[in-house]
PDB file of N, CA and C in Angstrom:
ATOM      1  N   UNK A   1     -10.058  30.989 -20.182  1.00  0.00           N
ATOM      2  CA  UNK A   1      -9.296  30.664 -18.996  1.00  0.00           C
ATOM      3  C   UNK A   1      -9.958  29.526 -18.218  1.00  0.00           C
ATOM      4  N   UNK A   2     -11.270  29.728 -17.925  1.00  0.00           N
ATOM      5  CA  UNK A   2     -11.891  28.335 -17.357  1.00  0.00           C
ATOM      6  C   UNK A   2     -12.302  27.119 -18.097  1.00  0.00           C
ATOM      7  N   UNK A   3     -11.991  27.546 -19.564  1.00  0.00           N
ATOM      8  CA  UNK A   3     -11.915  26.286 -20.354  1.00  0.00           C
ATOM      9  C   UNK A   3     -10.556  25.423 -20.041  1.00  0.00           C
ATOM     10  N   UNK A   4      -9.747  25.587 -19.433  1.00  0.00           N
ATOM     11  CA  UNK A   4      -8.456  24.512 -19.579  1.00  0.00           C
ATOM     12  C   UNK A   4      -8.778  23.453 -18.075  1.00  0.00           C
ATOM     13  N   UNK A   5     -10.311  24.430 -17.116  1.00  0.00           N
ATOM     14  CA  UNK A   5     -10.365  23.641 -16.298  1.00  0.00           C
ATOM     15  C   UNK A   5     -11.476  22.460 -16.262  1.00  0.00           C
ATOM     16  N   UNK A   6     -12.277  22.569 -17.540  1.00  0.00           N
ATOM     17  CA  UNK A   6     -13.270  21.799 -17.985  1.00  0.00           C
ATOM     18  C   UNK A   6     -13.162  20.208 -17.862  1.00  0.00           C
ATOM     19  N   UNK A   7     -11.679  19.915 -18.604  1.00  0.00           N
ATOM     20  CA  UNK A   7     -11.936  18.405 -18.412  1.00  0.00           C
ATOM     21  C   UNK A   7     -11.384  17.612 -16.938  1.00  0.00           C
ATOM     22  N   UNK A   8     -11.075  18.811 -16.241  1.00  0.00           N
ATOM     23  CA  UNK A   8     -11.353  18.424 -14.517  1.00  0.00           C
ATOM     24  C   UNK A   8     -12.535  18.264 -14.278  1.00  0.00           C
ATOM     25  N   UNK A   9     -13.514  18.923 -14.623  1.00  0.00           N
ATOM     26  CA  UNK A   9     -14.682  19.015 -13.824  1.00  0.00           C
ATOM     27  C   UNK A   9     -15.624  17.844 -15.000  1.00  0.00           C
ATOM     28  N   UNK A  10     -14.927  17.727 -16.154  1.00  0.00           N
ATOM     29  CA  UNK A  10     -15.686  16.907 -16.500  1.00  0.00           C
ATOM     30  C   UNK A  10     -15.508  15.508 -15.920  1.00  0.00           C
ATOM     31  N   UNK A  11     -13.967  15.130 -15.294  1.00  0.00           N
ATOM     32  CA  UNK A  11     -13.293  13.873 -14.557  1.00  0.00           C
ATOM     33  C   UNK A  11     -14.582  14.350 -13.307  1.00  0.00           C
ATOM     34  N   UNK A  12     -14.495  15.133 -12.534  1.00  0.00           N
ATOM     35  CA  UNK A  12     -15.214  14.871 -11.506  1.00  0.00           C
ATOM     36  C   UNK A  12     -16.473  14.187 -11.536  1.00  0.00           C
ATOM     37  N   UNK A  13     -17.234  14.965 -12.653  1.00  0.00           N
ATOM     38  CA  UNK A  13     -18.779  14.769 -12.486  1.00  0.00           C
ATOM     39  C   UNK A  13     -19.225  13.098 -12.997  1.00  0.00           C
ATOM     40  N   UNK A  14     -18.077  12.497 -13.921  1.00  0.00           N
ATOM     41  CA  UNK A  14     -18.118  11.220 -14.452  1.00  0.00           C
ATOM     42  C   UNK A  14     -18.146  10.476 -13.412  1.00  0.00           C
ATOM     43  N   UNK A  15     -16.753  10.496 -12.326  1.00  0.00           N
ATOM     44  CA  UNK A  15     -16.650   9.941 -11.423  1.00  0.00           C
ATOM     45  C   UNK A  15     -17.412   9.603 -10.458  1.00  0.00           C
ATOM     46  N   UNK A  16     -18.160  11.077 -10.124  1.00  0.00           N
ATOM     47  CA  UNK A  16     -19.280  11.209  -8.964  1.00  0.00           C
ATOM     48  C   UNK A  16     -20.569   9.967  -9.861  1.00  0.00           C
ATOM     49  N   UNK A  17     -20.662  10.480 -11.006  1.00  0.00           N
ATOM     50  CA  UNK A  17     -21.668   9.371 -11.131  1.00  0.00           C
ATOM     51  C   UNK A  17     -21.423   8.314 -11.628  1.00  0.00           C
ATOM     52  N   UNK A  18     -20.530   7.679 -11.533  1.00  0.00           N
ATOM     53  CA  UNK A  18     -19.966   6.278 -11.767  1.00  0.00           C
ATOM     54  C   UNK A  18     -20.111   5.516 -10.249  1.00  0.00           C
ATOM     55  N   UNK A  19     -19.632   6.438  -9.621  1.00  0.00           N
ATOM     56  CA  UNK A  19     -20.271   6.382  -7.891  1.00  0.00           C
ATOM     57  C   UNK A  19     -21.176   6.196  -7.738  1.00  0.00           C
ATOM     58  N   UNK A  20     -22.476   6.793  -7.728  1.00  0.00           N
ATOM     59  CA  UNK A  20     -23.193   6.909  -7.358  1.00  0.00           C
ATOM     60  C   UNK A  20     -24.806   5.749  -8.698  1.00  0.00           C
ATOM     61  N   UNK A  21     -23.971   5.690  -9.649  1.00  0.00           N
ATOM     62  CA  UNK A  21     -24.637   4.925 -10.121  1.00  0.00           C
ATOM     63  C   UNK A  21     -24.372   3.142  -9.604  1.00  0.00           C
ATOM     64  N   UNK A  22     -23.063   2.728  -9.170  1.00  0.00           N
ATOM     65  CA  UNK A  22     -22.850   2.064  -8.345  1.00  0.00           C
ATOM     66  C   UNK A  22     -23.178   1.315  -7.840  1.00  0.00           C
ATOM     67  N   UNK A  23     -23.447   2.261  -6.518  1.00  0.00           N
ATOM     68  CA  UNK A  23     -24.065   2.559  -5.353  1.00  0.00           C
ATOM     69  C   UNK A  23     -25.906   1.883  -5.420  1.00  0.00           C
ATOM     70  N   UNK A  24     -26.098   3.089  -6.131  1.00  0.00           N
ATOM     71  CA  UNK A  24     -28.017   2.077  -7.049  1.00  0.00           C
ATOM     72  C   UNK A  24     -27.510   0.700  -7.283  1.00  0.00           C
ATOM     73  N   UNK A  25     -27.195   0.590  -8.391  1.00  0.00           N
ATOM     74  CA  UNK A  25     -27.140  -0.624  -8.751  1.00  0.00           C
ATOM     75  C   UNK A  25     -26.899  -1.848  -7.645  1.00  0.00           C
ATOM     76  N   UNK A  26     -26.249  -1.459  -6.468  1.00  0.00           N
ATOM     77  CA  UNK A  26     -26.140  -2.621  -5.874  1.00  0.00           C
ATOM     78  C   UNK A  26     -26.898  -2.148  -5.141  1.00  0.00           C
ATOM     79  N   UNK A  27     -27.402  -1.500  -4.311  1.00  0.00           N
ATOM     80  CA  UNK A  27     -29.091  -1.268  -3.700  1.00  0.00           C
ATOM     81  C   UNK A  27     -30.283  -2.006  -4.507  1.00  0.00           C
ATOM     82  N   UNK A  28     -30.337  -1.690  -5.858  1.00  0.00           N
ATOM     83  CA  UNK A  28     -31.597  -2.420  -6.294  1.00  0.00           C
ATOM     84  C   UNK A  28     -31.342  -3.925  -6.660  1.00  0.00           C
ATOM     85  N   UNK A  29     -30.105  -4.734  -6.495  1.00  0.00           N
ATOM     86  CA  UNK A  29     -29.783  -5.804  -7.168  1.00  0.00           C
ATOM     87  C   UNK A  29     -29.234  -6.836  -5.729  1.00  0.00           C
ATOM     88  N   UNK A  30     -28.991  -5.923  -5.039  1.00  0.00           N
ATOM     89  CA  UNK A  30     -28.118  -6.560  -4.165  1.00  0.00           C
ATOM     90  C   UNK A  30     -29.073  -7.455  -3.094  1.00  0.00           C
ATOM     91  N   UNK A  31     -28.128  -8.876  -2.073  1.00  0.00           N
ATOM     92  CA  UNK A  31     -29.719  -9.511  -1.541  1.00  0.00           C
ATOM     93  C   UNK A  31     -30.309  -8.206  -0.364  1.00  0.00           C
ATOM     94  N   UNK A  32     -31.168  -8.773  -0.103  1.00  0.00           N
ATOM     95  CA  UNK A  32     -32.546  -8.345   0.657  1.00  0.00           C
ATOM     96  C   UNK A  32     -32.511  -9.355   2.196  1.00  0.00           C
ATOM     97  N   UNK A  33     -32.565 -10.445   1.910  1.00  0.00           N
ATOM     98  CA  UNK A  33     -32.363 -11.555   2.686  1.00  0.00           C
ATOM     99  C   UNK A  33     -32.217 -11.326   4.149  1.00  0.00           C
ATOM    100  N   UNK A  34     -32.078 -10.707   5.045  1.00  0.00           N
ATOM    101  CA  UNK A  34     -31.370 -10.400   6.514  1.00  0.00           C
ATOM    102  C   UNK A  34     -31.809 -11.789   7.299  1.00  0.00           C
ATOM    103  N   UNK A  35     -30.783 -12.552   7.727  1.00  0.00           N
ATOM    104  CA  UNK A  35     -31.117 -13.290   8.551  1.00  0.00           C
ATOM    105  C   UNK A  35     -30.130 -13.389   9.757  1.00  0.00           C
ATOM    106  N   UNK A  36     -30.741 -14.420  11.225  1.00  0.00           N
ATOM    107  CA  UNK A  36     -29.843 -14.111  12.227  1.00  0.00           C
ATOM    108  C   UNK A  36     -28.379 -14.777  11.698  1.00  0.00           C
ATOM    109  N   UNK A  37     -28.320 -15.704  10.990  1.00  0.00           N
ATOM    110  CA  UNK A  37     -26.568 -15.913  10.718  1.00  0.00           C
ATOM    111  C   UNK A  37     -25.978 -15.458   9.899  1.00  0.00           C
ATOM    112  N   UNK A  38     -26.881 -14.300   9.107  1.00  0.00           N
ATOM    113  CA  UNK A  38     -26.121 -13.148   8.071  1.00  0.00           C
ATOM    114  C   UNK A  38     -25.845 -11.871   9.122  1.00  0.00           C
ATOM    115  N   UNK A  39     -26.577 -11.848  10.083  1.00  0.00           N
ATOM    116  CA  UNK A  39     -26.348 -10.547  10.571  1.00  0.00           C
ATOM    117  C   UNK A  39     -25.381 -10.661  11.959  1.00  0.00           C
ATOM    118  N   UNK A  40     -24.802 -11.915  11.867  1.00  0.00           N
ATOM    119  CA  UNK A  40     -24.031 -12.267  13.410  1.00  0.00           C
ATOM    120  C   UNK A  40     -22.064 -11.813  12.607  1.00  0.00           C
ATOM    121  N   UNK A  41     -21.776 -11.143  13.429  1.00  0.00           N
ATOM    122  CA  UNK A  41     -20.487 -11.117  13.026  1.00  0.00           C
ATOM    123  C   UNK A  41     -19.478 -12.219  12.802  1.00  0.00           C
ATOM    124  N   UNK A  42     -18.267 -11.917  11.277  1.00  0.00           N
ATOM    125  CA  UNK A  42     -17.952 -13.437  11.010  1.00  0.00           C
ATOM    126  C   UNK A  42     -16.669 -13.143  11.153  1.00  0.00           C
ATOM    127  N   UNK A  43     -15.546 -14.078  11.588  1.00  0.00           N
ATOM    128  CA  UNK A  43     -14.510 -13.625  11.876  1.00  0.00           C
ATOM    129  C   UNK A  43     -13.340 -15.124  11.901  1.00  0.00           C
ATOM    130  N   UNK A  44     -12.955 -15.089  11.279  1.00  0.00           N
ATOM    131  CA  UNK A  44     -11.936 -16.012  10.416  1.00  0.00           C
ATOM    132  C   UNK A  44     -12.482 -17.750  10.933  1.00  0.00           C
ATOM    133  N   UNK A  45     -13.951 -17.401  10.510  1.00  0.00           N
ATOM    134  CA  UNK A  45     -14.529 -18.669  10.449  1.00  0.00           C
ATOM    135  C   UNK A  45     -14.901 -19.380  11.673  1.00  0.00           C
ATOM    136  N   UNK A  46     -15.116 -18.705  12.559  1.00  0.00           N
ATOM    137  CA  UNK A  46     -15.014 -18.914  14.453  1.00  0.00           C
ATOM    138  C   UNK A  46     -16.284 -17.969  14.876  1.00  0.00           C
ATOM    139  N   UNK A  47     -17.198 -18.551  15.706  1.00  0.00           N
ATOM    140  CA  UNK A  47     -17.998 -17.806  16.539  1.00  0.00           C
ATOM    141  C   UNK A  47     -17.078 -16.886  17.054  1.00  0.00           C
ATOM    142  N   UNK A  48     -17.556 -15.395  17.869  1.00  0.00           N
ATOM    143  CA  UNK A  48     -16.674 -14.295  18.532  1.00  0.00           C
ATOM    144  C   UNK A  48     -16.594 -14.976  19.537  1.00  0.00           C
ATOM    145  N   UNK A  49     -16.098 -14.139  20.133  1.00  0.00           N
ATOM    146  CA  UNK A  49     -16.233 -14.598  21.910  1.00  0.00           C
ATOM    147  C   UNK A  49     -15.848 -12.966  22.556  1.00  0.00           C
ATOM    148  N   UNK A  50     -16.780 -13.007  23.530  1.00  0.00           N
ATOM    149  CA  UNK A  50     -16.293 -11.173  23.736  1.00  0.00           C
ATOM    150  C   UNK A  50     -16.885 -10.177  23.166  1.00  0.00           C
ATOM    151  N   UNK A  51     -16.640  -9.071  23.537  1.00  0.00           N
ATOM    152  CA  UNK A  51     -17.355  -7.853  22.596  1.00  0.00           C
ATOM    153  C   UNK A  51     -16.142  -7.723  21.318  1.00  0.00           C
ATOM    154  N   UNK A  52     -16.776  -6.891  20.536  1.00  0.00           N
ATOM    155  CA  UNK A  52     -15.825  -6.839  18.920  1.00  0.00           C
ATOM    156  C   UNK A  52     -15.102  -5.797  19.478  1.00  0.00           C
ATOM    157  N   UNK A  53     -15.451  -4.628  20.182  1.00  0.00           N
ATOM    158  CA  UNK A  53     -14.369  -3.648  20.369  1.00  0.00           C
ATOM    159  C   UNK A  53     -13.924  -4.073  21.751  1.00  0.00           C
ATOM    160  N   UNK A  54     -12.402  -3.108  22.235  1.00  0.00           N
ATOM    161  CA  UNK A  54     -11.865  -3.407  23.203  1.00  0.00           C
ATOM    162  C   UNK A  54     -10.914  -1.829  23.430  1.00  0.00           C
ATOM    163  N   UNK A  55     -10.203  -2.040  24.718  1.00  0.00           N
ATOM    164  CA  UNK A  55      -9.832  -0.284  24.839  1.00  0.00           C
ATOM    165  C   UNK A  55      -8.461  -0.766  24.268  1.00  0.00           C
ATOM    166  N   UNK A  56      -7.638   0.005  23.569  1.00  0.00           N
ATOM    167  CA  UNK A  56      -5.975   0.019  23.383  1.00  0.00           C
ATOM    168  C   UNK A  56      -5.773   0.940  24.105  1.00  0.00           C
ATOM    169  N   UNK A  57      -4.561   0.309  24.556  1.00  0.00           N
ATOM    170  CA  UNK A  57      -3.561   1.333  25.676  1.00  0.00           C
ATOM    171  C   UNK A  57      -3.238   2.690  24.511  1.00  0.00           C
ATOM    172  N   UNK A  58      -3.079   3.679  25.758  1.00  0.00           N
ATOM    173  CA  UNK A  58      -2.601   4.712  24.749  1.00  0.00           C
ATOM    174  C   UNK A  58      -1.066   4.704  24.472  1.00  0.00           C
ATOM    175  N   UNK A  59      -0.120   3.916  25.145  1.00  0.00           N
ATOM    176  CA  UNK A  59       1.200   3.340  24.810  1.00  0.00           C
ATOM    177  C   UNK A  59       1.199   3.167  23.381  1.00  0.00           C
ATOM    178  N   UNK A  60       0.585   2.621  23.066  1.00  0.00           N
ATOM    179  CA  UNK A  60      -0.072   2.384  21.709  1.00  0.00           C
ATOM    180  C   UNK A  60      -0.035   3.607  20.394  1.00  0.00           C
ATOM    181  N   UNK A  61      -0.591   4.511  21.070  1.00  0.00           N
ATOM    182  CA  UNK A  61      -0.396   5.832  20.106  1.00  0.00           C
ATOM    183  C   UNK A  61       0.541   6.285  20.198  1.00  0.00           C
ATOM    184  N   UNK A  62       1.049   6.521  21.468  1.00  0.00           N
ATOM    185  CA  UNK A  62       1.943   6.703  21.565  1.00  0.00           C
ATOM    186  C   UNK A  62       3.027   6.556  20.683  1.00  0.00           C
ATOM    187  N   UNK A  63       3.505   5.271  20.579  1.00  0.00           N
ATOM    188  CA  UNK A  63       4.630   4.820  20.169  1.00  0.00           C
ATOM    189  C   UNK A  63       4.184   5.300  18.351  1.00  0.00           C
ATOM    190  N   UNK A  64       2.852   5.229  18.045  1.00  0.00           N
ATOM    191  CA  UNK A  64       2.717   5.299  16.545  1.00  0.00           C
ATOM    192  C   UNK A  64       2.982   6.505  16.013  1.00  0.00           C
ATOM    193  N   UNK A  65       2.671   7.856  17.450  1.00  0.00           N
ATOM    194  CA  UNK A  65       3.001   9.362  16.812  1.00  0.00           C
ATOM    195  C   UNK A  65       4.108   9.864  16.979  1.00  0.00           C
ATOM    196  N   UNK A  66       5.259   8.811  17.733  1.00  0.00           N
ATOM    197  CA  UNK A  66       6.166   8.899  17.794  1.00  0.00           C
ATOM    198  C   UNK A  66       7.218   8.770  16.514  1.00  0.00           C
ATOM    199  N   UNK A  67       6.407   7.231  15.841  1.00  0.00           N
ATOM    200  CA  UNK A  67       7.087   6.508  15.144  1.00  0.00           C
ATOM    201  C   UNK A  67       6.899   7.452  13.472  1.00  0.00           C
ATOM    202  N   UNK A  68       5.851   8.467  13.705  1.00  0.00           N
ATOM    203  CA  UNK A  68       5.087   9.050  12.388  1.00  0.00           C
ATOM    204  C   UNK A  68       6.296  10.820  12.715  1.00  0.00           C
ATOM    205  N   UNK A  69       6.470  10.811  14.045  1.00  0.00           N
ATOM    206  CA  UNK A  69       7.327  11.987  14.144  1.00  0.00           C
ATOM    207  C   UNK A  69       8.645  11.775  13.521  1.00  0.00           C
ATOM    208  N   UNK A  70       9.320  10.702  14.049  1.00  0.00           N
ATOM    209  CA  UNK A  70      10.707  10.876  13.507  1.00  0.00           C
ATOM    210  C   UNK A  70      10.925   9.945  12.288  1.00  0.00           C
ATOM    211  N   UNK A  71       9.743   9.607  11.362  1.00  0.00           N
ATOM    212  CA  UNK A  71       9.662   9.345  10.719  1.00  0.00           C
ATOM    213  C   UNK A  71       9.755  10.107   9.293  1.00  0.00           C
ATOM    214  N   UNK A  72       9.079  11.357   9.753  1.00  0.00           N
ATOM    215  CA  UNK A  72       8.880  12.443   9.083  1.00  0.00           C
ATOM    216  C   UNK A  72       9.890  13.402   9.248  1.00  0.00           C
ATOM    217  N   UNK A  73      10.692  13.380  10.045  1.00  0.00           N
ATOM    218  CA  UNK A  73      12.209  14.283  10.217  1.00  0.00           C
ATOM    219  C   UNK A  73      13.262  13.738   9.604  1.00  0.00           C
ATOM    220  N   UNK A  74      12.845  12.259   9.402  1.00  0.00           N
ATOM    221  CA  UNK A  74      13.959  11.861   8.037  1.00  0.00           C
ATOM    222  C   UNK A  74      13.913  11.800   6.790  1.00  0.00           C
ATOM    223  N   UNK A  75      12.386  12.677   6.532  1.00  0.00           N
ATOM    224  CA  UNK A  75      12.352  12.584   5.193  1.00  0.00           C
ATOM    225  C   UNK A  75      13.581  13.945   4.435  1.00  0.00           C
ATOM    226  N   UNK A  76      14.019  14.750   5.483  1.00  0.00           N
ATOM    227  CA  UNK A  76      15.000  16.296   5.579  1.00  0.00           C
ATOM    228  C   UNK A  76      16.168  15.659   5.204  1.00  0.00           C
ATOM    229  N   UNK A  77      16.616  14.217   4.768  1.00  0.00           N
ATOM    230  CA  UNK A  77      17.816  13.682   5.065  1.00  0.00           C
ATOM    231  C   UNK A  77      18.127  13.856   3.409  1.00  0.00           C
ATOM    232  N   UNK A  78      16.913  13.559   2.554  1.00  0.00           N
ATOM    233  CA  UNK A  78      16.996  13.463   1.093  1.00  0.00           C
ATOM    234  C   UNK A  78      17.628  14.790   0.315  1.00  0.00           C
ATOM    235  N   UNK A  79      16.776  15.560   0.642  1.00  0.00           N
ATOM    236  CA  UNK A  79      16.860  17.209  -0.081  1.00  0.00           C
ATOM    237  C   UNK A  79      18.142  17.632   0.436  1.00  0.00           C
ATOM    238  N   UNK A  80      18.367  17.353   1.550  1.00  0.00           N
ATOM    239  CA  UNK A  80      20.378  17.554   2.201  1.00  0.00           C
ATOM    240  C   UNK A  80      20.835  16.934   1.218  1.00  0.00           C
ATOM    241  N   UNK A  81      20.866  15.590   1.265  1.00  0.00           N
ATOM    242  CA  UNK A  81      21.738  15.020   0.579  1.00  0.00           C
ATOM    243  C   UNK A  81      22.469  15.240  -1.026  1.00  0.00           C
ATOM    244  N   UNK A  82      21.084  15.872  -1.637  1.00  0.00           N
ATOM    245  CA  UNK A  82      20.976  16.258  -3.062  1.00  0.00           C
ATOM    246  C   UNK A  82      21.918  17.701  -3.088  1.00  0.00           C
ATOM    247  N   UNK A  83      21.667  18.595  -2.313  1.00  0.00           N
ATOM    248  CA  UNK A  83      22.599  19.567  -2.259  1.00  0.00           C
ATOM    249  C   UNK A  83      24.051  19.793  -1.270  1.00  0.00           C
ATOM    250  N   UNK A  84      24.114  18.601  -1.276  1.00  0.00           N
ATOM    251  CA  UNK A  84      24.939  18.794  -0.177  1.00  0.00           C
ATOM    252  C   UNK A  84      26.188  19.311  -0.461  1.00  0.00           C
ATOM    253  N   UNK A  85      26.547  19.351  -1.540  1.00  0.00           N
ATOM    254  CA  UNK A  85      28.199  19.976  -2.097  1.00  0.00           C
ATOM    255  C   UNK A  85      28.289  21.435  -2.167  1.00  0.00           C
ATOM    256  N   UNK A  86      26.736  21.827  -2.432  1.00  0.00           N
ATOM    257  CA  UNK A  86      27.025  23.114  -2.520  1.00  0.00           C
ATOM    258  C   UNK A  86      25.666  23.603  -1.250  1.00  0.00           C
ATOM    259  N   UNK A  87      25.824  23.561  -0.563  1.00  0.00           N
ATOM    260  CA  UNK A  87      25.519  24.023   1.049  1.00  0.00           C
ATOM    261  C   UNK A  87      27.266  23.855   1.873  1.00  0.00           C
ATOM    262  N   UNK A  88      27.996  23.226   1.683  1.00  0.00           N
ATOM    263  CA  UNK A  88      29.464  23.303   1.529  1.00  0.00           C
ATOM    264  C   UNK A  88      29.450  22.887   3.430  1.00  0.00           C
ATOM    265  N   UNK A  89      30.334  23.347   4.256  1.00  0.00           N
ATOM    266  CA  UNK A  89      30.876  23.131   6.015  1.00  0.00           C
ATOM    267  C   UNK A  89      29.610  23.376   6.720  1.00  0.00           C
ATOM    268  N   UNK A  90      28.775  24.578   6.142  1.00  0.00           N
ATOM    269  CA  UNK A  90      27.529  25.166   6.671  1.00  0.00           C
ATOM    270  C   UNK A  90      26.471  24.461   6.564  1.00  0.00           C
ATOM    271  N   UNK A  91      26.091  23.943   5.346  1.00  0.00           N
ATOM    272  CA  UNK A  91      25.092  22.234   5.825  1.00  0.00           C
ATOM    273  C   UNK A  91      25.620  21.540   6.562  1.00  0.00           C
ATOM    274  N   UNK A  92      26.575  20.993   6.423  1.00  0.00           N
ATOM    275  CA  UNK A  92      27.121  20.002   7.303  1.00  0.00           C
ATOM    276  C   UNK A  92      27.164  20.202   8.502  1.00  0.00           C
ATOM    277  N   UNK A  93      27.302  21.454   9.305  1.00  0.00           N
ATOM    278  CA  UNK A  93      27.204  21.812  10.702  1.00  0.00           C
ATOM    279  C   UNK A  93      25.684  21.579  10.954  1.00  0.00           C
ATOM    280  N   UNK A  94      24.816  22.392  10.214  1.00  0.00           N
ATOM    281  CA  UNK A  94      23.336  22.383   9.955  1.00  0.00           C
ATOM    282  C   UNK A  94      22.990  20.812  10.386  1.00  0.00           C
ATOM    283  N   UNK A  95      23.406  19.996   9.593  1.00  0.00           N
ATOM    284  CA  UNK A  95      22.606  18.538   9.635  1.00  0.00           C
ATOM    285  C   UNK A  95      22.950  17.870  11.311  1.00  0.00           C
ATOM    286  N   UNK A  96      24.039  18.279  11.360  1.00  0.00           N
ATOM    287  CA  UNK A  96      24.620  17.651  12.601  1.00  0.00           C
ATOM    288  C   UNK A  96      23.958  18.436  13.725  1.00  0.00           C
ATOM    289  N   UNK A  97      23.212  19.238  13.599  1.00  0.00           N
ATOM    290  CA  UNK A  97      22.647  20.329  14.773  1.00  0.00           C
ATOM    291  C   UNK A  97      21.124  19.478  14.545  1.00  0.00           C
ATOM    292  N   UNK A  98      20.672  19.638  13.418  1.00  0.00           N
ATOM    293  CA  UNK A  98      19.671  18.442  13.469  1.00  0.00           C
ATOM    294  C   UNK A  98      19.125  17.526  13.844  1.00  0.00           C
ATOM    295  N   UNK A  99      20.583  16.210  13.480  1.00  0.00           N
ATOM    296  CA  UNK A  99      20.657  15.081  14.124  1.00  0.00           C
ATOM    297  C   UNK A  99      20.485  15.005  15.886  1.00  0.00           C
ATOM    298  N   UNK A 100      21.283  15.831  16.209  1.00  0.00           N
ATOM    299  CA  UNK A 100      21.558  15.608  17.179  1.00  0.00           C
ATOM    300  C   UNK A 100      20.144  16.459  18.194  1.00  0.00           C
ATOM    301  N   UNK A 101      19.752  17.151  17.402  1.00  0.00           N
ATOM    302  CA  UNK A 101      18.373  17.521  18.101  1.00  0.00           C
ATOM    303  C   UNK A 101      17.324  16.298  17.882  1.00  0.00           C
ATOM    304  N   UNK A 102      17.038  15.779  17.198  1.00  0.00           N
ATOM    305  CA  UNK A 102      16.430  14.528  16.875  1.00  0.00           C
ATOM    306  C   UNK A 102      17.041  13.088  18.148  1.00  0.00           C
ATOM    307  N   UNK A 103      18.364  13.144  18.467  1.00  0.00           N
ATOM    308  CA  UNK A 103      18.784  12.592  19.187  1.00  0.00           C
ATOM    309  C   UNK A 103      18.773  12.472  20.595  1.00  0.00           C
ATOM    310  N   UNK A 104      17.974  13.826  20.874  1.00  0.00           N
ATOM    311  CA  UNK A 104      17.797  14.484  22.008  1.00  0.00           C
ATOM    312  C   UNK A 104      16.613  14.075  22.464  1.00  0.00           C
ATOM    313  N   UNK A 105      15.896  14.297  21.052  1.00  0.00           N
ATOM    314  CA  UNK A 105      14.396  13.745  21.364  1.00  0.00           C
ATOM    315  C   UNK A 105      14.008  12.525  22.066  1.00  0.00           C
ATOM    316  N   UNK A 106      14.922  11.989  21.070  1.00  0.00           N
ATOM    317  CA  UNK A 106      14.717  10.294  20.775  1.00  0.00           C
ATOM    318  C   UNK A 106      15.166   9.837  22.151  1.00  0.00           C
ATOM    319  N   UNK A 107      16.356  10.142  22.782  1.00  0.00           N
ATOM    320  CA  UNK A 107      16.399  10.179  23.650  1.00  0.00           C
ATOM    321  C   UNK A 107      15.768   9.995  25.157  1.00  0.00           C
ATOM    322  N   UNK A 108      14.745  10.911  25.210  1.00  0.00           N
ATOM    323  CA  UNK A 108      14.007  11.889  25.956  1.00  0.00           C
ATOM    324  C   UNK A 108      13.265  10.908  26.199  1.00  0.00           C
ATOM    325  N   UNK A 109      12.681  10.067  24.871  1.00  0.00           N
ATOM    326  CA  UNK A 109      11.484   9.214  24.795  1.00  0.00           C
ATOM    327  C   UNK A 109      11.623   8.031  25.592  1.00  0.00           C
ATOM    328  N   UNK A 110      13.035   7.609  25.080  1.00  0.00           N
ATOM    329  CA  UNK A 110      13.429   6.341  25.715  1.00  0.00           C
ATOM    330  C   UNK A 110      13.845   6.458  27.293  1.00  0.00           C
ATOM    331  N   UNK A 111      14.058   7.549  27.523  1.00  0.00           N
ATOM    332  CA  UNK A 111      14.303   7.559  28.957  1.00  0.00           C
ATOM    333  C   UNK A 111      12.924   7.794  29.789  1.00  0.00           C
ATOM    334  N   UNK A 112      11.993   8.077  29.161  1.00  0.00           N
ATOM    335  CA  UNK A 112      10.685   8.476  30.189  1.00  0.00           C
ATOM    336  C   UNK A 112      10.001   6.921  29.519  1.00  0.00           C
ATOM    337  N   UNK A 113      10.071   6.289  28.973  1.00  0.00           N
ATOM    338  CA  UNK A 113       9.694   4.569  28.837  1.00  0.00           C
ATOM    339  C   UNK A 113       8.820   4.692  27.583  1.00  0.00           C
ATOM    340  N   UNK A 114       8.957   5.846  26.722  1.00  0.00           N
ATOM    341  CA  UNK A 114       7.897   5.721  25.729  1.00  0.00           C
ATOM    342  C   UNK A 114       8.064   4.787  24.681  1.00  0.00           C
ATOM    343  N   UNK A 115       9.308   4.233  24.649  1.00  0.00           N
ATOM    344  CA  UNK A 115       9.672   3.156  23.226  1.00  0.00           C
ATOM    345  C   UNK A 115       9.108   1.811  24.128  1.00  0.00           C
ATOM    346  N   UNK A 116       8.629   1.620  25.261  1.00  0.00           N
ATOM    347  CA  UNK A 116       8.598   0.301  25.910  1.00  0.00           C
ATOM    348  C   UNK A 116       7.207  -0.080  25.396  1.00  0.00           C
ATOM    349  N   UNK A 117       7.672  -1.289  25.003  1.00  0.00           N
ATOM    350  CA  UNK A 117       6.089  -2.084  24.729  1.00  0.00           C
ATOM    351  C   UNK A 117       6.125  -3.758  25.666  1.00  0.00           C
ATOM    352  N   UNK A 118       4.728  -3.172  26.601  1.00  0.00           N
ATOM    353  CA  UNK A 118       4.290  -4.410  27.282  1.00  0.00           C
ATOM    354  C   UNK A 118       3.155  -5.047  27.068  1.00  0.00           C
TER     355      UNK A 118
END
């Protein structure tokens, strides 16, 4: 029985050390060198200006866990669709109770300013 799981674990352990042999190899090969214009940050060929990090608005996430929410409520549109002949008046009420809860949402968002980007 744990023989059919062998050449998993044999994929793993190859992998891990294909990794990790890697890993050495460019440690012992790789430069050494550290200097101040190797170690200054490089950025599409331009001195920085500024610090590298900065705050993002949370508008920002906002809009992305928004965009990952009803993003993911339309993936329900597929598996309907595939059965939809035989789920018969009763899907069809179903989807439309859906939609329109989704619509509600969506709604909701746009009226309290969450789709606004400034």
């Amino acid at each position: 029985m744990l023989l059919e799981y062998a050449a998993i674990a044999a994929f793993i352990l190859v992998t891990t050390l294909i990794g990790f042999i890697a890993i050495g190899l460019g440690t012992i090969f790789g430069p050494k060198h550290a200097t101040d214009k190797k170690a200054m940050p490089y950025e599409s060929g331009m001195n920085p200006i500024g610090p590298g990090t900065r705050r993002m608005p949370v508008r920002f996430y906002l809009i992305a866990v928004l965009f990952i929410l009803f993003d993911i409520e339309t993936v329900f549109f597929l598996p309907w669709a595939l059965v939809f002949r035989q789920l018969g008046l009763f899907g069809l009420v179903e989807m439309f109770l859906f939609i329109a809860i989704l619509l509600v949402g969506y709604f909701y968002a746009w009226k309290k300013g969450a789709l606004e980007w400034e």
